[in-house]
PDB file of N, CA and C in Angstrom:
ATOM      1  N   UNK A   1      17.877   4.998  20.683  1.00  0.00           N
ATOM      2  CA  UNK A   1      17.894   4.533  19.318  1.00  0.00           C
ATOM      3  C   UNK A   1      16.797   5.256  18.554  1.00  0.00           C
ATOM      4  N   UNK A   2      16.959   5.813  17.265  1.00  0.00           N
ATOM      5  CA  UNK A   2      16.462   6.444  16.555  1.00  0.00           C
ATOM      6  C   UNK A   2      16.091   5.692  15.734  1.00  0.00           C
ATOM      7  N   UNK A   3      14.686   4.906  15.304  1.00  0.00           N
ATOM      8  CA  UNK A   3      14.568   4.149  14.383  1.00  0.00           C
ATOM      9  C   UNK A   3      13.469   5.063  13.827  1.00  0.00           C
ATOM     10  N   UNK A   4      13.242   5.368  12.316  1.00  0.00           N
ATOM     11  CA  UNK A   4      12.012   5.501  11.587  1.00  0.00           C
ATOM     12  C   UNK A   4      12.003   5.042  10.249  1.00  0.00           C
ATOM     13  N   UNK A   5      10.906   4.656  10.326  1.00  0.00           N
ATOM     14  CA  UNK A   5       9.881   4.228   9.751  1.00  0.00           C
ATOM     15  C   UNK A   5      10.132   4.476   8.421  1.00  0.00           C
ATOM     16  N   UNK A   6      10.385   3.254   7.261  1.00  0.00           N
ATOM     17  CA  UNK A   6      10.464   4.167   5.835  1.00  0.00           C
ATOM     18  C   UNK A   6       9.247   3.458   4.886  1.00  0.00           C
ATOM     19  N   UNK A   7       8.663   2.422   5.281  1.00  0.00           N
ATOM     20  CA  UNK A   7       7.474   2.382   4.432  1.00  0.00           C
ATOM     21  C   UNK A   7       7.295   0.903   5.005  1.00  0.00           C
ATOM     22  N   UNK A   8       6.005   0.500   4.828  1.00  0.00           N
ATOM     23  CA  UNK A   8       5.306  -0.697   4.967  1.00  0.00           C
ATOM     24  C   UNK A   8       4.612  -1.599   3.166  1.00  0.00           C
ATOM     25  N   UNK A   9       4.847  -2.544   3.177  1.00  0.00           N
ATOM     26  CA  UNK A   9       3.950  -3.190   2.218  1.00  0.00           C
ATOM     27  C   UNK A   9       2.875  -2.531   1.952  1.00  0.00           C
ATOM     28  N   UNK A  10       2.743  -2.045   0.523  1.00  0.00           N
ATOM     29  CA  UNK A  10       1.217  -1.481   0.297  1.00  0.00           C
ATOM     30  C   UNK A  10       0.439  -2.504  -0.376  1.00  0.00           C
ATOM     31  N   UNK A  11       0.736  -3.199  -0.319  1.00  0.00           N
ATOM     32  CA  UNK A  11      -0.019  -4.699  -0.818  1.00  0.00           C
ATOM     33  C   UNK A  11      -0.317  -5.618   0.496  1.00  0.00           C
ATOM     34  N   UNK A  12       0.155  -4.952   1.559  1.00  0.00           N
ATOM     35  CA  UNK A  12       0.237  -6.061   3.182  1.00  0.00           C
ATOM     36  C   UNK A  12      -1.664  -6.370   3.388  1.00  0.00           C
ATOM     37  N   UNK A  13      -1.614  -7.844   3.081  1.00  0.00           N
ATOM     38  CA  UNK A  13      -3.523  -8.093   4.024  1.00  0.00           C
ATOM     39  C   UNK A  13      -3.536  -7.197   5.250  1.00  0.00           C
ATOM     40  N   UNK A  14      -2.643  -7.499   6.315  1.00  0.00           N
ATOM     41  CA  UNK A  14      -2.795  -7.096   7.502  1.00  0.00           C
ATOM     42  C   UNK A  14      -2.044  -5.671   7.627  1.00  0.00           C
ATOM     43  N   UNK A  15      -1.713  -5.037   7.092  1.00  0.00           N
ATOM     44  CA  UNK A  15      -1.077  -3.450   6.995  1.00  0.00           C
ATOM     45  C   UNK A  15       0.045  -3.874   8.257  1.00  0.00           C
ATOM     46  N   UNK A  16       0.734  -4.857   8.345  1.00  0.00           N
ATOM     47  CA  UNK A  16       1.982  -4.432   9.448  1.00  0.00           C
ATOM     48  C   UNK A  16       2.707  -5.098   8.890  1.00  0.00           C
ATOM     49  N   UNK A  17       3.061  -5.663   7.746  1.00  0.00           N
ATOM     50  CA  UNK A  17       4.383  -6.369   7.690  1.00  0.00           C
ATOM     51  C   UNK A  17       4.577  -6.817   5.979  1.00  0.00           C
ATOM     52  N   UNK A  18       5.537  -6.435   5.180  1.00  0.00           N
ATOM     53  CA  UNK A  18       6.733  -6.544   5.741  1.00  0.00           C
ATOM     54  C   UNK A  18       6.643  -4.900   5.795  1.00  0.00           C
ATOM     55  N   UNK A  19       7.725  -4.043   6.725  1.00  0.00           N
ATOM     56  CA  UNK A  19       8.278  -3.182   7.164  1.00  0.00           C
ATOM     57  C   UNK A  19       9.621  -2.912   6.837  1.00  0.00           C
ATOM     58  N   UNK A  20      10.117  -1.603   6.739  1.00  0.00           N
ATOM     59  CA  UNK A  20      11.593  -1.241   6.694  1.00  0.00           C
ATOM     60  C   UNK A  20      11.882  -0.092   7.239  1.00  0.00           C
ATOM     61  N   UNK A  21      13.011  -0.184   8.254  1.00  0.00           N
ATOM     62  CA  UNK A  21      12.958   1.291   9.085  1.00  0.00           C
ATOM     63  C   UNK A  21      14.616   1.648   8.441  1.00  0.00           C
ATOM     64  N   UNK A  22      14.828   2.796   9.272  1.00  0.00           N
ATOM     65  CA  UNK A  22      16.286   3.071   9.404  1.00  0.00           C
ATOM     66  C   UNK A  22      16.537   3.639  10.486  1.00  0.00           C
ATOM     67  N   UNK A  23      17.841   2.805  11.238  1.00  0.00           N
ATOM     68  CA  UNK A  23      18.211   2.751  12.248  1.00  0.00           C
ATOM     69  C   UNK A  23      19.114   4.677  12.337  1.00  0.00           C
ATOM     70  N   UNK A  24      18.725   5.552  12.783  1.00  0.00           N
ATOM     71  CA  UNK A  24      19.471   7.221  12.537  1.00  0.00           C
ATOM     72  C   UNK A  24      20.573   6.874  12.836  1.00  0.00           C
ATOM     73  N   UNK A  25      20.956   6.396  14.081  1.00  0.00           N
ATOM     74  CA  UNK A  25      21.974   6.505  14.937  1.00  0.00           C
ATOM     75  C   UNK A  25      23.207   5.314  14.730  1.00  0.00           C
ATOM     76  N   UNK A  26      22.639   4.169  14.028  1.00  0.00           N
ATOM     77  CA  UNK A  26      23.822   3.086  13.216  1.00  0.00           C
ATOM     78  C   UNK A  26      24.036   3.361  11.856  1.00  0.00           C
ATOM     79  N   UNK A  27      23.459   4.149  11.294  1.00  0.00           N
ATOM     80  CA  UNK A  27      23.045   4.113   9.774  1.00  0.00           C
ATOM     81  C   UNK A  27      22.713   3.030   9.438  1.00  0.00           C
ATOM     82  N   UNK A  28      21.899   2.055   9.445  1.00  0.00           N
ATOM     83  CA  UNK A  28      21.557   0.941   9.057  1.00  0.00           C
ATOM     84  C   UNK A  28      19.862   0.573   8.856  1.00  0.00           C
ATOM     85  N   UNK A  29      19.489  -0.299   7.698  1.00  0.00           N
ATOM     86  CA  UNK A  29      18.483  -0.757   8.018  1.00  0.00           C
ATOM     87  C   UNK A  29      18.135  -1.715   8.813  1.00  0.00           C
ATOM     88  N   UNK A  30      16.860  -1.754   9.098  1.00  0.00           N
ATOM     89  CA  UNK A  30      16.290  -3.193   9.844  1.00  0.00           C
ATOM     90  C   UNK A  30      14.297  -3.248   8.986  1.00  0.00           C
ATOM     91  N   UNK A  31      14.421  -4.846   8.496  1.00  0.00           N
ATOM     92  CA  UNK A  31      13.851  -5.451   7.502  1.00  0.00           C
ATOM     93  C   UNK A  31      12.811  -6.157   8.960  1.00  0.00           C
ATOM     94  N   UNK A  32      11.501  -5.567   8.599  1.00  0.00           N
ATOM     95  CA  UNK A  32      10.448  -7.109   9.282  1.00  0.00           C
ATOM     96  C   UNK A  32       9.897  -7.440   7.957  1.00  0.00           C
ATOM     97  N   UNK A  33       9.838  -8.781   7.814  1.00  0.00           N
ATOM     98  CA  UNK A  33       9.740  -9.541   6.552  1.00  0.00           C
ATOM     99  C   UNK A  33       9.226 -10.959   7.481  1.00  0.00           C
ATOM    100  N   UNK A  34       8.327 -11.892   6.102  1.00  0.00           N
ATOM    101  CA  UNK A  34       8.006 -13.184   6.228  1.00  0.00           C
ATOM    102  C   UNK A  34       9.576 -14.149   6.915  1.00  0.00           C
ATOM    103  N   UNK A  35       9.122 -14.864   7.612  1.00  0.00           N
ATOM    104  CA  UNK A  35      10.499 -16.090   8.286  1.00  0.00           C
ATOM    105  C   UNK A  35      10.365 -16.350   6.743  1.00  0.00           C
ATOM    106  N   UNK A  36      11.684 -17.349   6.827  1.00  0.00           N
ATOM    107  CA  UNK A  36      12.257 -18.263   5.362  1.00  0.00           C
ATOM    108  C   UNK A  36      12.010 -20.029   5.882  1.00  0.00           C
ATOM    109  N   UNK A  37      11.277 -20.481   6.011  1.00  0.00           N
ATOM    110  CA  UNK A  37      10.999 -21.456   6.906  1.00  0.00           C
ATOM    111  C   UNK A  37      11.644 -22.920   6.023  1.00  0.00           C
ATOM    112  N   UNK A  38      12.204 -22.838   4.714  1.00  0.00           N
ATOM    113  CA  UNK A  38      12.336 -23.351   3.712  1.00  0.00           C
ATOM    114  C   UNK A  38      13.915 -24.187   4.083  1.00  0.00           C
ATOM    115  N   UNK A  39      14.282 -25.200   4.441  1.00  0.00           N
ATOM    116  CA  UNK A  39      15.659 -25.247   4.978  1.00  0.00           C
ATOM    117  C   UNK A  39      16.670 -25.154   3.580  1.00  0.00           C
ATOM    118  N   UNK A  40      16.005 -26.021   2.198  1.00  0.00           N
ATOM    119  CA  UNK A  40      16.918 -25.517   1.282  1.00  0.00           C
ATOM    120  C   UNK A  40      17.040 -24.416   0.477  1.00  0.00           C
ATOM    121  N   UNK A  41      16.640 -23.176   1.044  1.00  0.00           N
ATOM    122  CA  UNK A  41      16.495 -21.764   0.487  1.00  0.00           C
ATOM    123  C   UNK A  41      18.075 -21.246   1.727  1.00  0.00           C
ATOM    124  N   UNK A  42      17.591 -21.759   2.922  1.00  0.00           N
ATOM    125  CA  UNK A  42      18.525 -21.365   3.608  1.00  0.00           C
ATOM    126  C   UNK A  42      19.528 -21.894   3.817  1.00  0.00           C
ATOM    127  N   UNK A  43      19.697 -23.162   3.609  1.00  0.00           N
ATOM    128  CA  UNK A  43      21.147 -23.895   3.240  1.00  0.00           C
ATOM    129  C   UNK A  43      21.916 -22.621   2.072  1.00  0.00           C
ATOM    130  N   UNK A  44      21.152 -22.381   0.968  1.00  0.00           N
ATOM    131  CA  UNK A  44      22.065 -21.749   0.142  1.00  0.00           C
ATOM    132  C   UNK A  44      22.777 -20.512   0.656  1.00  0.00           C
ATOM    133  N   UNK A  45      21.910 -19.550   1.533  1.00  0.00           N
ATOM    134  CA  UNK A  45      22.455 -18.641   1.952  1.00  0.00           C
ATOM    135  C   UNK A  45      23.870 -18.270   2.811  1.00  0.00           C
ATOM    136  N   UNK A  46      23.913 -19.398   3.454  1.00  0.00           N
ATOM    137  CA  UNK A  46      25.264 -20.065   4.186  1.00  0.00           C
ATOM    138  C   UNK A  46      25.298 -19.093   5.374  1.00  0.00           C
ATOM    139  N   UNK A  47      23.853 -19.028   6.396  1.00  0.00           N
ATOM    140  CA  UNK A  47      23.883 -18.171   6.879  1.00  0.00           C
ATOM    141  C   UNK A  47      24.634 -18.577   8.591  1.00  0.00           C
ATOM    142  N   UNK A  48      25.659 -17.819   8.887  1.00  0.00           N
ATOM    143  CA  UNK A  48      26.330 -17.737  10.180  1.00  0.00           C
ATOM    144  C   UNK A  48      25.065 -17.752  11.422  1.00  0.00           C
ATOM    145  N   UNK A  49      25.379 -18.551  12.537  1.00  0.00           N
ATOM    146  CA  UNK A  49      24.713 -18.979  13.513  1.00  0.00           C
ATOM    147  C   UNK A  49      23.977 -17.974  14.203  1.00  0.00           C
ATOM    148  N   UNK A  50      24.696 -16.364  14.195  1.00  0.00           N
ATOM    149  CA  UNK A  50      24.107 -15.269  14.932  1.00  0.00           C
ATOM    150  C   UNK A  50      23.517 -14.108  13.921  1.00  0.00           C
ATOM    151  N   UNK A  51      23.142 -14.694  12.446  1.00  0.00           N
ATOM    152  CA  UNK A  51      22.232 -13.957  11.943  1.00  0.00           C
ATOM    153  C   UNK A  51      20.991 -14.684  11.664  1.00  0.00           C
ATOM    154  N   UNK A  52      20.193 -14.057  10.966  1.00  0.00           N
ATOM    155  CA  UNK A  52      18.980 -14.293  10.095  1.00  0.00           C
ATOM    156  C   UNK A  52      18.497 -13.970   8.365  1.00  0.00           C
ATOM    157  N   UNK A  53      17.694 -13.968   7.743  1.00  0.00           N
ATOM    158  CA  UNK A  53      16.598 -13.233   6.835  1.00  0.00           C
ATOM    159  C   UNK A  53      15.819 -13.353   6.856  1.00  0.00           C
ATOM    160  N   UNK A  54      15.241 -12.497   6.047  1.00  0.00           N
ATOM    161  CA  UNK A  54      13.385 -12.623   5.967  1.00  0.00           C
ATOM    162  C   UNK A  54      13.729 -12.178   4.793  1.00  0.00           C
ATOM    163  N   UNK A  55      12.550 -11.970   4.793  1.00  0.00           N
ATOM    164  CA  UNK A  55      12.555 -11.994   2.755  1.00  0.00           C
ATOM    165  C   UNK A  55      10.933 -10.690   3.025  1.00  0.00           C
ATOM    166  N   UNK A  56      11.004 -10.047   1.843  1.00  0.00           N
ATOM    167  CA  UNK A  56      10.352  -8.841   1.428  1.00  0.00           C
ATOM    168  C   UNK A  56       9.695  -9.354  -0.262  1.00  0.00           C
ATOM    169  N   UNK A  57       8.728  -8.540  -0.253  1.00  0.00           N
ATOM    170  CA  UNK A  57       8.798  -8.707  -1.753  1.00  0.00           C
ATOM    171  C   UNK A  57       9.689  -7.493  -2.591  1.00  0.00           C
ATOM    172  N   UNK A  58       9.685  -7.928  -3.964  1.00  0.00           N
ATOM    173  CA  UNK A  58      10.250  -6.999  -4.390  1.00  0.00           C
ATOM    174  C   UNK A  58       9.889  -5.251  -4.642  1.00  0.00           C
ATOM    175  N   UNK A  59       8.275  -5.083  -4.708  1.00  0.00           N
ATOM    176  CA  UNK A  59       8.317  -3.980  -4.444  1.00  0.00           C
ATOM    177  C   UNK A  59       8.325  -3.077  -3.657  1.00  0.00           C
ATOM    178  N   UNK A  60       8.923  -3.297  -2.744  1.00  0.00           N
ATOM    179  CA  UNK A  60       9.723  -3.179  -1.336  1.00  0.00           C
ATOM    180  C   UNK A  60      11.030  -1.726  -1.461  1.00  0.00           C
ATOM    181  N   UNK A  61      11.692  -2.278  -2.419  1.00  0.00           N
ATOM    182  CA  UNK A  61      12.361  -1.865  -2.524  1.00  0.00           C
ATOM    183  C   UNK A  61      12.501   0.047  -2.993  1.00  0.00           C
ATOM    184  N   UNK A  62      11.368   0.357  -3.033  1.00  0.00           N
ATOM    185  CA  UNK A  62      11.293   1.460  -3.199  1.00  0.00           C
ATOM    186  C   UNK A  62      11.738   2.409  -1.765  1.00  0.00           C
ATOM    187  N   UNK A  63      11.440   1.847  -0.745  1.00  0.00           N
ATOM    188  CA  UNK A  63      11.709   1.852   0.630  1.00  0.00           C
ATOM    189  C   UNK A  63      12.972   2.683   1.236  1.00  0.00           C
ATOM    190  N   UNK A  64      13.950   1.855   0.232  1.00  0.00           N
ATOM    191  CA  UNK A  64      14.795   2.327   0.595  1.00  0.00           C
ATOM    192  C   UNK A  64      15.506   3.599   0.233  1.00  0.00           C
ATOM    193  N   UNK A  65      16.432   4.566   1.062  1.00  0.00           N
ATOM    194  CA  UNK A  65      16.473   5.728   0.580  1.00  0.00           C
ATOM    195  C   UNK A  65      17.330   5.867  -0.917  1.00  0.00           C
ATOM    196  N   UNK A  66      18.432   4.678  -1.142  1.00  0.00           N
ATOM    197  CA  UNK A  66      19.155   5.217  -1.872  1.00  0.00           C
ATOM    198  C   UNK A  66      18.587   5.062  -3.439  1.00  0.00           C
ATOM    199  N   UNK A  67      17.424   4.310  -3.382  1.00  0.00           N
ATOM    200  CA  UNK A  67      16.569   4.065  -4.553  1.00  0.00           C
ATOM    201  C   UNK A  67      16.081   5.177  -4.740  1.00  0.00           C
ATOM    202  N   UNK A  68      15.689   6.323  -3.696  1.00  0.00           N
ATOM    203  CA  UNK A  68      14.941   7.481  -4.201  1.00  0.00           C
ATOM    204  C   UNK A  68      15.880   8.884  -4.182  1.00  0.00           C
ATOM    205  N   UNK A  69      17.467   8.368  -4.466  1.00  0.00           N
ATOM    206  CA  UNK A  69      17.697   9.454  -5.038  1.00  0.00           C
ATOM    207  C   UNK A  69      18.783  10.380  -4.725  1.00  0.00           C
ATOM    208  N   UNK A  70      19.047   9.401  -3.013  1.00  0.00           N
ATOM    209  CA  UNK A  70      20.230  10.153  -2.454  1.00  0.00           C
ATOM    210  C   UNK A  70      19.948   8.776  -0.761  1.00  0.00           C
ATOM    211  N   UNK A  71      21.311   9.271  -0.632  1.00  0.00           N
ATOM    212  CA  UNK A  71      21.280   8.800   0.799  1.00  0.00           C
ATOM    213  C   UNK A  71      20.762   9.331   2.091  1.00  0.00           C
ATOM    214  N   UNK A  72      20.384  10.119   2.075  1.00  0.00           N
ATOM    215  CA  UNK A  72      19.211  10.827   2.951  1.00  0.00           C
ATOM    216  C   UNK A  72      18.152  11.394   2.705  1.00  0.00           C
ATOM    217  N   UNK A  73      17.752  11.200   1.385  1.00  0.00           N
ATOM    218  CA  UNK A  73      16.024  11.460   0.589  1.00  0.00           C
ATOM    219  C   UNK A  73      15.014  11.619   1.610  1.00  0.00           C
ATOM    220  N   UNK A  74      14.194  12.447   1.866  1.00  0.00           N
ATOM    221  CA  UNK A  74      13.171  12.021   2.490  1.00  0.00           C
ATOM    222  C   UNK A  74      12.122  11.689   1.777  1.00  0.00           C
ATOM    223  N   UNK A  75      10.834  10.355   2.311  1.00  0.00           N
ATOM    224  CA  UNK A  75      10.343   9.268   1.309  1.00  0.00           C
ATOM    225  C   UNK A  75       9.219  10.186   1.727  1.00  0.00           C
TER     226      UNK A  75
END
């Protein structure tokens, strides 16, 4: 599995989290983010038994590639 690294919280206290990689070899991301520990945040989500979320902040989102420009941008 080919995972790297596309940026970390630059606001993180502890510089490790939240995180966003991309998976090379699924094309997919994977999000480390705060738990949602909130049960009526997650009631709304209507989330199926074999997933999750976490939650990011929003300026996060720079992270991702297709925000910067193309689908394989390098950040």
């Amino acid at each position: 599995m080919a995972l790297r690294m596309l940026g970390k919280d630059p606001e993180s206290r502890s510089g490790d989290s939240p995180t966003i990689y991309l998976d090379e070899d699924k094309d997919t991301y994977l999000v480390q983010g705060w738990k949602v520990p909130e049960a009526e945040r997650l009631e709304q989500l209507n989330l199926p038994g074999h997933e999750t979320v976490v939650e990011i902040p929003r300026r996060m989102v720079q992270f991702f590639l297709e925000m910067q420009g193309g689908p394989r941008a390098d950040v």
